[in-house]
C-alpha atoms as a PDB file:
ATOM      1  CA  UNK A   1     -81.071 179.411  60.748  1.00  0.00           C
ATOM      2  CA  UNK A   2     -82.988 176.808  62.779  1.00  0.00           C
ATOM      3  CA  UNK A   3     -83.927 177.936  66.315  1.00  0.00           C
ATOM      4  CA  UNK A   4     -81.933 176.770  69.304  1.00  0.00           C
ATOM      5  CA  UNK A   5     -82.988 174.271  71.110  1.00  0.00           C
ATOM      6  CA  UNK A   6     -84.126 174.809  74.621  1.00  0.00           C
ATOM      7  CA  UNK A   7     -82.100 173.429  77.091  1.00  0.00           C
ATOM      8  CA  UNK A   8     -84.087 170.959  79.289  1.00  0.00           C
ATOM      9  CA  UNK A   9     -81.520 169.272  81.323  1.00  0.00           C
ATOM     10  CA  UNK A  10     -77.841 170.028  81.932  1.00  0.00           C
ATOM     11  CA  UNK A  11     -74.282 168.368  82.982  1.00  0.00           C
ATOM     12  CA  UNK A  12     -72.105 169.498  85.905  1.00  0.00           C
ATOM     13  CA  UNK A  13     -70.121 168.941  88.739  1.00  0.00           C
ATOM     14  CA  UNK A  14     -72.365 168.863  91.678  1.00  0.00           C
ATOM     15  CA  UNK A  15     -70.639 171.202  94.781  1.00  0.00           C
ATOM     16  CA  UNK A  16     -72.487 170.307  97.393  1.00  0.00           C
ATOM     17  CA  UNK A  17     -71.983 167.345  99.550  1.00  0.00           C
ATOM     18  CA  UNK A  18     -71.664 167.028 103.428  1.00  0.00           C
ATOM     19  CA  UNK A  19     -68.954 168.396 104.235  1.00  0.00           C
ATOM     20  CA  UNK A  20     -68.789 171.445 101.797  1.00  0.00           C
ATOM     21  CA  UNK A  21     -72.350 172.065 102.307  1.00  0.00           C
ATOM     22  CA  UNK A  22     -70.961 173.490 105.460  1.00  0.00           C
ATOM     23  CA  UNK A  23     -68.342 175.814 104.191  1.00  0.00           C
ATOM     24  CA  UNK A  24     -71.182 177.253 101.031  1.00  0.00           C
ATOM     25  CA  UNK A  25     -73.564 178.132 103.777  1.00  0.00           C
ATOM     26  CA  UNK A  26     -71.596 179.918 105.405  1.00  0.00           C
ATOM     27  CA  UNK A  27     -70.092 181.965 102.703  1.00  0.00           C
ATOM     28  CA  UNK A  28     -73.012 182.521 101.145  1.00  0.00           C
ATOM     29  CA  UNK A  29     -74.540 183.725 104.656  1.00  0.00           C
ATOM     30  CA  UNK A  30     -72.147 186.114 104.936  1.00  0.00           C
ATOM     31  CA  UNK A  31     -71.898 186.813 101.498  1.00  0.00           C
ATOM     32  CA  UNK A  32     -75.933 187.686 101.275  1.00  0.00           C
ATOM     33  CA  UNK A  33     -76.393 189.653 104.503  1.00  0.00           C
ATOM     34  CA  UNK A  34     -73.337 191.679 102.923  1.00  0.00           C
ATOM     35  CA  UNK A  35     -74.540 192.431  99.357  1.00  0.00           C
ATOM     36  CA  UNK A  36     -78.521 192.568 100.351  1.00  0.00           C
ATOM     37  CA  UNK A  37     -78.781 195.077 103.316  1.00  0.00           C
ATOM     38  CA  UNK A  38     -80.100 198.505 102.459  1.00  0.00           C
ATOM     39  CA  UNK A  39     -76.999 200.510 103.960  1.00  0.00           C
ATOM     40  CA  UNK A  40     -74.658 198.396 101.719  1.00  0.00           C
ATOM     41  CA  UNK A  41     -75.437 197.166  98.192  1.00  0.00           C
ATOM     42  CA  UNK A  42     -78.968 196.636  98.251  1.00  0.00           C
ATOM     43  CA  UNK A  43     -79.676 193.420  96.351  1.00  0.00           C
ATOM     44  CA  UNK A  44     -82.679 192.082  96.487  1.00  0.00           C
ATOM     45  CA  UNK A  45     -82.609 188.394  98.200  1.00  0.00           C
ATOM     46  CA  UNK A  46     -83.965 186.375  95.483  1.00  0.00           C
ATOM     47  CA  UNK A  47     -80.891 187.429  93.630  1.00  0.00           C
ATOM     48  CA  UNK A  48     -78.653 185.542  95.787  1.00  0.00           C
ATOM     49  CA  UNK A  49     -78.584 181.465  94.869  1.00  0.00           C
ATOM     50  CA  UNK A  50     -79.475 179.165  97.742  1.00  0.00           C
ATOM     51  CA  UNK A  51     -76.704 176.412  98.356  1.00  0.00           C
ATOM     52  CA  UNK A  52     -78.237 173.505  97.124  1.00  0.00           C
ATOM     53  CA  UNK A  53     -77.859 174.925  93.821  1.00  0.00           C
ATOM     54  CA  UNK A  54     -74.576 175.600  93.317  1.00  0.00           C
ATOM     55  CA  UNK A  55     -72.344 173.573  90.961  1.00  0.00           C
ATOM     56  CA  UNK A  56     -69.995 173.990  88.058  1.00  0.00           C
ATOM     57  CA  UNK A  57     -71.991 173.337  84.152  1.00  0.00           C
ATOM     58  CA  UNK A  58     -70.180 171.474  81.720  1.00  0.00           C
ATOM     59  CA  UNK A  59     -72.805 171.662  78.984  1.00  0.00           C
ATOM     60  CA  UNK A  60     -76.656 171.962  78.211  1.00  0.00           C
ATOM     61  CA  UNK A  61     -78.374 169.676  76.542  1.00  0.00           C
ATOM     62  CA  UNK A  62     -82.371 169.131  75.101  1.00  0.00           C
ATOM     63  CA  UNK A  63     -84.362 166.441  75.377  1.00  0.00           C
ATOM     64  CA  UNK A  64     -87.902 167.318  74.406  1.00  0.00           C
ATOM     65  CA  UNK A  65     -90.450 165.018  75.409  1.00  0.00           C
ATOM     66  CA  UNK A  66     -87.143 163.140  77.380  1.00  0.00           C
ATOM     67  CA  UNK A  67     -85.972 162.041  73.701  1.00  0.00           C
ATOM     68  CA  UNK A  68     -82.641 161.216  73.910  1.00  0.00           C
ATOM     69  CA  UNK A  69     -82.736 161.314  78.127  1.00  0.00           C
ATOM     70  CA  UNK A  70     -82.173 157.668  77.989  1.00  0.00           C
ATOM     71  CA  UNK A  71     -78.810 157.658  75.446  1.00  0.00           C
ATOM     72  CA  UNK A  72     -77.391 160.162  77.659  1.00  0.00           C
ATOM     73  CA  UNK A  73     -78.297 158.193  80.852  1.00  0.00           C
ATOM     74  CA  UNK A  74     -76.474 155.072  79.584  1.00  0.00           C
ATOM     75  CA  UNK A  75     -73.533 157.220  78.010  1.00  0.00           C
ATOM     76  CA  UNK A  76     -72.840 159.238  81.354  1.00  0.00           C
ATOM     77  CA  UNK A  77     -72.422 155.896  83.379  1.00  0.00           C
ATOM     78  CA  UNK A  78     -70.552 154.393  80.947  1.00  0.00           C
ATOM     79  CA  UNK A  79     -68.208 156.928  81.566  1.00  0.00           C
ATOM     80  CA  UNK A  80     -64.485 156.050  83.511  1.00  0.00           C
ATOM     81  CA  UNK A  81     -64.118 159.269  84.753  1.00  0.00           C
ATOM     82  CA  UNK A  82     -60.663 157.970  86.739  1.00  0.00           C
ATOM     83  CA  UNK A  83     -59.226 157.480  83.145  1.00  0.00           C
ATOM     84  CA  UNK A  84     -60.404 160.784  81.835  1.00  0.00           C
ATOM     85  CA  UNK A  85     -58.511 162.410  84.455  1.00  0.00           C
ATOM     86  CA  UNK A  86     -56.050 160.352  84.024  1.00  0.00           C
ATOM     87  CA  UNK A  87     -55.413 161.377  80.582  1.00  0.00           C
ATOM     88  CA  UNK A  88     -56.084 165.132  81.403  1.00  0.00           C
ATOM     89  CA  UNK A  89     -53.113 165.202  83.881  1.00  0.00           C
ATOM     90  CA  UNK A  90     -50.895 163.202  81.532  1.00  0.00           C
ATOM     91  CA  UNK A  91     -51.384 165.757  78.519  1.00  0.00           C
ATOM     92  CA  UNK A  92     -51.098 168.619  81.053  1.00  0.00           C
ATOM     93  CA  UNK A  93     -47.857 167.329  82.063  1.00  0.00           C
ATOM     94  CA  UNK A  94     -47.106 166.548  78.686  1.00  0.00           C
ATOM     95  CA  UNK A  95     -47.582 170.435  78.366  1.00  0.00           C
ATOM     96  CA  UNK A  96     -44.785 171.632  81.398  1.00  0.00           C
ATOM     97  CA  UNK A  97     -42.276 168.931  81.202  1.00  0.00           C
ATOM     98  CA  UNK A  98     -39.192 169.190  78.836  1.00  0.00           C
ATOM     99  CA  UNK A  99     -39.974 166.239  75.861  1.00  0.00           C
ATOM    100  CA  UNK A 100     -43.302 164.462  74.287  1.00  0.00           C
ATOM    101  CA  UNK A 101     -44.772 162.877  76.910  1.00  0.00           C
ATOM    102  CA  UNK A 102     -46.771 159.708  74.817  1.00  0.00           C
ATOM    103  CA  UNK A 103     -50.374 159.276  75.579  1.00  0.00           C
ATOM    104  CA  UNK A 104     -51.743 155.919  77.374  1.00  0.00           C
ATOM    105  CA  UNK A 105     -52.231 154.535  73.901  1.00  0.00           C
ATOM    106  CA  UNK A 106     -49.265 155.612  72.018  1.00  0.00           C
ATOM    107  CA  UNK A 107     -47.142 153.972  74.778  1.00  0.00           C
ATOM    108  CA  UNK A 108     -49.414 150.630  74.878  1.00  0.00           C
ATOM    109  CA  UNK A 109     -49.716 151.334  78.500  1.00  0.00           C
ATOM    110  CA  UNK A 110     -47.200 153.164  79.572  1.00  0.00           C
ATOM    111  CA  UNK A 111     -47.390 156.097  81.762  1.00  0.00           C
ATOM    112  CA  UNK A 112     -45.625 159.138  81.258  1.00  0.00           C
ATOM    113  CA  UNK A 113     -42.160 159.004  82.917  1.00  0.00           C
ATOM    114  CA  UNK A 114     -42.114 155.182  82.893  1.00  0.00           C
ATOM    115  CA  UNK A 115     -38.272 154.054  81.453  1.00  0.00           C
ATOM    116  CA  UNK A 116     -38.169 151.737  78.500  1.00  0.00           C
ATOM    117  CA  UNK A 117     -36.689 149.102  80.637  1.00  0.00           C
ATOM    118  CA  UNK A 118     -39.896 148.624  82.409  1.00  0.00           C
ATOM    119  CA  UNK A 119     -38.892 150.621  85.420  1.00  0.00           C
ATOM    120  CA  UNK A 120     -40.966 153.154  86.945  1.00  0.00           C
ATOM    121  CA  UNK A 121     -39.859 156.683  88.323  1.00  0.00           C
ATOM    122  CA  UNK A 122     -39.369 157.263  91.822  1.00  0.00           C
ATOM    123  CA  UNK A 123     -42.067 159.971  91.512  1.00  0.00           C
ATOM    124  CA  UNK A 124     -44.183 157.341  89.649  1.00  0.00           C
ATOM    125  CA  UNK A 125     -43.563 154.802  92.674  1.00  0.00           C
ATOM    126  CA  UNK A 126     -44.528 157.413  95.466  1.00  0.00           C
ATOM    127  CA  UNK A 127     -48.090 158.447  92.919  1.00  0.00           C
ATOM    128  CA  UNK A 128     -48.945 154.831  92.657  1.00  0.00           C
ATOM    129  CA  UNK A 129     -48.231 154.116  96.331  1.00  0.00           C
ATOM    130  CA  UNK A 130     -50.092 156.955  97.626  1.00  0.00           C
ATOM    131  CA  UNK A 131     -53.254 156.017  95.274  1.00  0.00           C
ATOM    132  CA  UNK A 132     -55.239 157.820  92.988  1.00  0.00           C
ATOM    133  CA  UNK A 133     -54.890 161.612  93.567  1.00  0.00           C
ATOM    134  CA  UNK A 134     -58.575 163.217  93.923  1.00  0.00           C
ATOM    135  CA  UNK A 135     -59.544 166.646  91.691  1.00  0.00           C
ATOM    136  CA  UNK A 136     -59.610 169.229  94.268  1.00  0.00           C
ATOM    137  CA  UNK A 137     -62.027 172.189  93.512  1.00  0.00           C
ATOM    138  CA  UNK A 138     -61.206 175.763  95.733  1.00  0.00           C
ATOM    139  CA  UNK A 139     -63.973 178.260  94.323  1.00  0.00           C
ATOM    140  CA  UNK A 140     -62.588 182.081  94.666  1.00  0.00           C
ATOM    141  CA  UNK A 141     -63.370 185.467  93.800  1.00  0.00           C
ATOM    142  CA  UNK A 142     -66.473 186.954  92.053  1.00  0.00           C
ATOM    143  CA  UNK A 143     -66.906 187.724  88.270  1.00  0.00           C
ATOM    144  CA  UNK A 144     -69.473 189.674  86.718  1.00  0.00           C
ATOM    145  CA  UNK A 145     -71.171 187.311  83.496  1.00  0.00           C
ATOM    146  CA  UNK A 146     -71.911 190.574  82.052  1.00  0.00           C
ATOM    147  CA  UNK A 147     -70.502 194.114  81.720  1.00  0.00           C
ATOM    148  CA  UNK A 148     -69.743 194.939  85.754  1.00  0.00           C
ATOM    149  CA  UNK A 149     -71.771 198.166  85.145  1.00  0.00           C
ATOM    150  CA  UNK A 150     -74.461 196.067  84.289  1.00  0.00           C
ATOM    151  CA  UNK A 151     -74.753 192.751  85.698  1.00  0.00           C
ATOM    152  CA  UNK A 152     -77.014 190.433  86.317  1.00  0.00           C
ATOM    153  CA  UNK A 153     -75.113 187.080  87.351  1.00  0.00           C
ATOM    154  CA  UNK A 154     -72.299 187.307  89.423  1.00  0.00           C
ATOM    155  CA  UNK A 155     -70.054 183.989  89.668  1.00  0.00           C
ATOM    156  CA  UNK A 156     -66.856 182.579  91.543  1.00  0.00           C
ATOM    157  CA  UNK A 157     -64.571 180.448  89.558  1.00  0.00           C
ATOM    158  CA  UNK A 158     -62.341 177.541  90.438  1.00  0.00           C
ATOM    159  CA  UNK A 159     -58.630 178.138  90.795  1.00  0.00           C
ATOM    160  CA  UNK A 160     -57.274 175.791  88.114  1.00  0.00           C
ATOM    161  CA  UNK A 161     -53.910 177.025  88.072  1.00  0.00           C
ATOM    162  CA  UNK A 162     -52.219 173.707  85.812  1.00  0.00           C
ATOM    163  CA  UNK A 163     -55.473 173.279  83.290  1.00  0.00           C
ATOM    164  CA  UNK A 164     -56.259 169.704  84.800  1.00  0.00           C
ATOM    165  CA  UNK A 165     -59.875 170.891  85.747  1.00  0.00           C
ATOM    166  CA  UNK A 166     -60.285 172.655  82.294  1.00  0.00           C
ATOM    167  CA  UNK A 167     -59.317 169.848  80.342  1.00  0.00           C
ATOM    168  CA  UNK A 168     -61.018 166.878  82.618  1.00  0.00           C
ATOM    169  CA  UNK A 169     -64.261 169.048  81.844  1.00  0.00           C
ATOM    170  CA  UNK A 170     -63.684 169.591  77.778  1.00  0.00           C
ATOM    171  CA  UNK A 171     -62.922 165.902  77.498  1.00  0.00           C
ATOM    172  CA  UNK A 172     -66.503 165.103  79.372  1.00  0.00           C
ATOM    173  CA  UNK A 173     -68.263 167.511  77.507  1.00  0.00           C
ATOM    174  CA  UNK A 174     -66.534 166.500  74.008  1.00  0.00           C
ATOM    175  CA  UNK A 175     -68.450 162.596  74.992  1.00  0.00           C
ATOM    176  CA  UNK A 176     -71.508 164.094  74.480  1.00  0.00           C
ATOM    177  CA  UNK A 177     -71.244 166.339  71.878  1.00  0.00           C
ATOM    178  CA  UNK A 178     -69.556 163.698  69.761  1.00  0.00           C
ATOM    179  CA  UNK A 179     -72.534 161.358  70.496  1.00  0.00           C
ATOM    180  CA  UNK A 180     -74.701 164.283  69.076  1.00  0.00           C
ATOM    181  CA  UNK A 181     -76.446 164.599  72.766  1.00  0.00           C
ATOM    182  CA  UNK A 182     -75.014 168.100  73.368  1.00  0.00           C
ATOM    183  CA  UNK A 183     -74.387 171.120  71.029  1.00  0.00           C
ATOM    184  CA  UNK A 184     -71.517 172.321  70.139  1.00  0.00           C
ATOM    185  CA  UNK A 185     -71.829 176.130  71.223  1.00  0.00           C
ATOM    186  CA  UNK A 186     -68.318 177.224  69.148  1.00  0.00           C
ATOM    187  CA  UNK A 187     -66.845 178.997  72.384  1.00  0.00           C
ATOM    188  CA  UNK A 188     -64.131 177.894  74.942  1.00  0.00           C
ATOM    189  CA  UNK A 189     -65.924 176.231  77.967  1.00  0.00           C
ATOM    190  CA  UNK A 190     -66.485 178.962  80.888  1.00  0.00           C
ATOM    191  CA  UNK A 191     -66.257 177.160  84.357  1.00  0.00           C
ATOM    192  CA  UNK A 192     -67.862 178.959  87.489  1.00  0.00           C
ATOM    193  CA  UNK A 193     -70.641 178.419  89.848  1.00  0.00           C
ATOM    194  CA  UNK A 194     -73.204 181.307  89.961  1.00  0.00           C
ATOM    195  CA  UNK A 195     -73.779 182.686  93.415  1.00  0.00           C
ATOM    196  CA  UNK A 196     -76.211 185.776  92.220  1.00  0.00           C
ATOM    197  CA  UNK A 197     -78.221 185.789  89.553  1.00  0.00           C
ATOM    198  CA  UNK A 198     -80.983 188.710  89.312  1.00  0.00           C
ATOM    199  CA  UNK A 199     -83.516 186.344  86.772  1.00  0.00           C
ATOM    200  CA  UNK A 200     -84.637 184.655  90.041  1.00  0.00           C
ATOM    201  CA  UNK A 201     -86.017 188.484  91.111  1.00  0.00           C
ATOM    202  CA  UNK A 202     -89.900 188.792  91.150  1.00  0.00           C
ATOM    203  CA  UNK A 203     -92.054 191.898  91.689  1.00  0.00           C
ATOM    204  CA  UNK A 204     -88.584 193.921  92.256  1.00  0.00           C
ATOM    205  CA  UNK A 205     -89.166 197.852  92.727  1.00  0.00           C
ATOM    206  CA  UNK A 206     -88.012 199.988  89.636  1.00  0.00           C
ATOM    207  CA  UNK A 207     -85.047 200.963  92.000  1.00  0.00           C
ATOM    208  CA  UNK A 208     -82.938 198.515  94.302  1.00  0.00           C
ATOM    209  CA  UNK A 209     -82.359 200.085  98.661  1.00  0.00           C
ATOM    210  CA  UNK A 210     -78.837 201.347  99.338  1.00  0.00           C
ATOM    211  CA  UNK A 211     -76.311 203.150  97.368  1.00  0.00           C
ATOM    212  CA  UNK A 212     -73.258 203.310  99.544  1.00  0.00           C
ATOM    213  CA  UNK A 213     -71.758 200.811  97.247  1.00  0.00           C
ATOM    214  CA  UNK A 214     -73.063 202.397  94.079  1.00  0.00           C
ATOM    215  CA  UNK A 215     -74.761 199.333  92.930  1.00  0.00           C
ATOM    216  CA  UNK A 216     -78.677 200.492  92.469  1.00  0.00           C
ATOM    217  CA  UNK A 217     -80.016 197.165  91.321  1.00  0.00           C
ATOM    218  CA  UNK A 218     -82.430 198.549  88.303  1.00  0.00           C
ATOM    219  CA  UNK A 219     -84.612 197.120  85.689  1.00  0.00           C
ATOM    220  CA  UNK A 220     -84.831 198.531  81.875  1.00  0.00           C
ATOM    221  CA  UNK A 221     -87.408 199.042  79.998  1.00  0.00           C
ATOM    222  CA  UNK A 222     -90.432 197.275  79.212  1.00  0.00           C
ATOM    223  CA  UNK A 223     -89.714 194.746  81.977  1.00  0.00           C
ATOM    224  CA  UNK A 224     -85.784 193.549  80.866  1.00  0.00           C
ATOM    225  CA  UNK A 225     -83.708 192.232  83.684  1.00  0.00           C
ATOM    226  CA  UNK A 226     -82.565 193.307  86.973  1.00  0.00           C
ATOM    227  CA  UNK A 227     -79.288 195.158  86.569  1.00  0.00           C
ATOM    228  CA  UNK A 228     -76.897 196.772  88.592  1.00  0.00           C
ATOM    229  CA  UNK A 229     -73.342 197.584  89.145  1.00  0.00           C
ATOM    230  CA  UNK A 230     -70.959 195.249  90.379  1.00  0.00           C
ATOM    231  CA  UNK A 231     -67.952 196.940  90.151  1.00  0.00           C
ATOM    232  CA  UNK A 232     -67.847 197.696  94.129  1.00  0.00           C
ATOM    233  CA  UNK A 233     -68.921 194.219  94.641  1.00  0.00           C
ATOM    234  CA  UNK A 234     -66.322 192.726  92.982  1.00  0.00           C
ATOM    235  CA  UNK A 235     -63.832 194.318  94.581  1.00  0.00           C
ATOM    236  CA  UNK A 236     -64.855 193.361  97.914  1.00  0.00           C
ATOM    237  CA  UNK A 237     -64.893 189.586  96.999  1.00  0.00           C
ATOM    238  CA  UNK A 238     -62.123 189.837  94.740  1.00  0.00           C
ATOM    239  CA  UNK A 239     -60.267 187.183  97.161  1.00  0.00           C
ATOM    240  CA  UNK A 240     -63.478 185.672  98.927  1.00  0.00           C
ATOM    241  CA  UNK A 241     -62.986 181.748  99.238  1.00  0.00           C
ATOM    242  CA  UNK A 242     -66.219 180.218  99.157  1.00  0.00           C
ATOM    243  CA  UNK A 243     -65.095 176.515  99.208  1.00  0.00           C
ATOM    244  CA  UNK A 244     -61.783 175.502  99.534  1.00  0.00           C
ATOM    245  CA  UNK A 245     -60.183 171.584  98.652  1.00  0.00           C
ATOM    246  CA  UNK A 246     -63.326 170.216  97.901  1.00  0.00           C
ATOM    247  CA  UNK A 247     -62.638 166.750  96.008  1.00  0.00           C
ATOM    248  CA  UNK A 248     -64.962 166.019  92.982  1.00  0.00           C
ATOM    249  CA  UNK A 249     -66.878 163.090  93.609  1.00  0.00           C
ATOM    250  CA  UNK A 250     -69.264 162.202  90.828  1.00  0.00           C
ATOM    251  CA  UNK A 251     -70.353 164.013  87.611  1.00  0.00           C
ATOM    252  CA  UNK A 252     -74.522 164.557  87.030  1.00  0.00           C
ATOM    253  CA  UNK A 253     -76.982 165.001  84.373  1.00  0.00           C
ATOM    254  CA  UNK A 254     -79.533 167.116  85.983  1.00  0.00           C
ATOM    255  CA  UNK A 255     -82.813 168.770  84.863  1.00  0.00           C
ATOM    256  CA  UNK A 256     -83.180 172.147  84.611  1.00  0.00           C
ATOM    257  CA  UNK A 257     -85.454 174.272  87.242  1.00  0.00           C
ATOM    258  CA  UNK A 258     -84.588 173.694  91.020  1.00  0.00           C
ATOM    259  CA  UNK A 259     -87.008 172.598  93.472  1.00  0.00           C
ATOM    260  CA  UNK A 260     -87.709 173.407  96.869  1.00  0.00           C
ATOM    261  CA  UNK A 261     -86.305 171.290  99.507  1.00  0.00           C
ATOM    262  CA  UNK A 262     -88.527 171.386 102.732  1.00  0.00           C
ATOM    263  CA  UNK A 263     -88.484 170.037 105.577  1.00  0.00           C
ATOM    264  CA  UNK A 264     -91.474 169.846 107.964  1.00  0.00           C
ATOM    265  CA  UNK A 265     -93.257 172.010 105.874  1.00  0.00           C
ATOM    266  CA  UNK A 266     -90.857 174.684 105.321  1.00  0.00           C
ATOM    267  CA  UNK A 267     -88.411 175.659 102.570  1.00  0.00           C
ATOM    268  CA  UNK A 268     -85.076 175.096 103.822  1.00  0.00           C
ATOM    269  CA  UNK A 269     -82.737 175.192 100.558  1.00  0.00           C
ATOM    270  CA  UNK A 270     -83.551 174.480  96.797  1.00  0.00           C
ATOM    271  CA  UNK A 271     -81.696 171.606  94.387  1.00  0.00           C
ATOM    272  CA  UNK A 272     -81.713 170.547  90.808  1.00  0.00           C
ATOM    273  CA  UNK A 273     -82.848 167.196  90.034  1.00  0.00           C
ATOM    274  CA  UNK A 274     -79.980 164.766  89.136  1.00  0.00           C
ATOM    275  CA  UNK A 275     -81.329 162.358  86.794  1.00  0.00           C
ATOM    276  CA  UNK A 276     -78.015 160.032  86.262  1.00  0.00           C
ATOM    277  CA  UNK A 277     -74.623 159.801  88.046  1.00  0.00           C
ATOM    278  CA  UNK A 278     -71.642 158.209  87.815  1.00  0.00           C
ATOM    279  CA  UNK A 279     -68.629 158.288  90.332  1.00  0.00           C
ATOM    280  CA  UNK A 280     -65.025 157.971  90.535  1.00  0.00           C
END
């Protein structure tokens, strides 16, 4: 079996704009001087992901040598991400209501609920007069990425009650696997934006500070990651909101490896690199 390829750049839903930037900060605030102090959890800082960072991944992809960088450029802004959604909220509706709802295609245009007269629905009239509906993003809880007695990542997911998110992401992500610009991993697409992640740890002690919590952060042997148990954790945050109605604005290829952000000199957050964009 041929090696994997290593992942040089990755696509996502950026999380972070002005307005949410302000609710993240906070929550992660509160959120770090929680989990880190010695009396409570004891995580080391590092652990904890600044909020520049933070985003949802909707695939990995590698470009060695930036091979390929410029296909996937051209094919992300080609991209009508209004009709994508579009055709994720039809089939999810196609899903709850009684009867085949048709696809855009099959119905040469039609849109679900429209009568074969011509006419459109009432609840069609109010949609269309209201405009496009935005994809609203609430993050909440925390998940362990790993056994909870064990972790190393700790993530909050977006509520996603109907599927729309779900299958708005698939679709995007099946674009570039079909163009042969992202593998195919074989597993169902895991949403969440990572909020800890221990890999970020350097020059950690063999033992994390406090165990009031019971969650000694704690590497293995011969140097293997910073574990610890998150089961206590977890159930503090279990209904944490960390960002609530946030409307997805734009979808980004970005390279792997944040960089510092400073200002005057000093670091005041960290961001990954978005090397192409496209918008609603």
């Amino acid at each position: 079996m041929p090696p994997k390829p290593f992942p040089t750049h990755f696509l996502c839903i950026p999380l972070v704009n002005a307005t949410s930037r302000v609710q993240l900060s906070q929550s992660l605030a509160s959120f770090s001087a929680d989990v880190t102090a010695p009396d409570s959890f004891g995580l080391p800082q590092d652990a904890i992901r600044p909020v520049g960072t933070i985003h949802l991944t909707l695939g990995v992809c590698s470009f060695p040598k930036s091979e390929g960088l410029d296909r996937a450029t051209e094919l992300l802004k080609s991209l009508r991400l209004r009709g994508i959604l579009d055709s994720a909220r039809q089939q999810v509706a196609a899903r709850t209501l009684p009867g085949d709802v048709p696809s855009v295609q099959e119905a040469y245009g039609k849109c679900p609920g429209q009568e074969t007269d011509g006419k459109v629905s009432a609840q069609q009239a109010a949609a269309k007069e209201e405009g496009p509906q935005p994809l609203l993003i609430t993050l909440r809880g925390l998940v362990s990425m790993q056994a909870p007695s064990k972790a190393s990542v700790l993530y909050a997911q977006p509520l996603d009650e109907q599927g729309v998110l779900q299958l708005f992401c698939e679709k995007l992500r099946g674009v570039f696997v079909d163009e042969g610009l992202m593998q195919d991993e074989g597993r169902p697409l895991l949403l969440h934006a990572t909020v800890a992640n221990t890999i970020y740890v350097k020059n950690a002690p063999g033992e994390g500070g406090g165990n009031r919590g019971g969650s000694k952060a704690k590497r293995g042997r011969r140097g293997e990651k910073l574990t610890f148990d998150a089961r206590p954790i977890m159930d503090r945050y279990e209904d944490q909101i960390w960002l609530k109605d946030f409307p997805v604005e734009k979808i980004a290829l970005c390279r792997m490896g944040a960089k510092k952000v400073e200002v005057d000199g000093v670091v005041v957050d960290e961001a990954y690199e978005a090397v192409a964009e496209v918008g609603f």
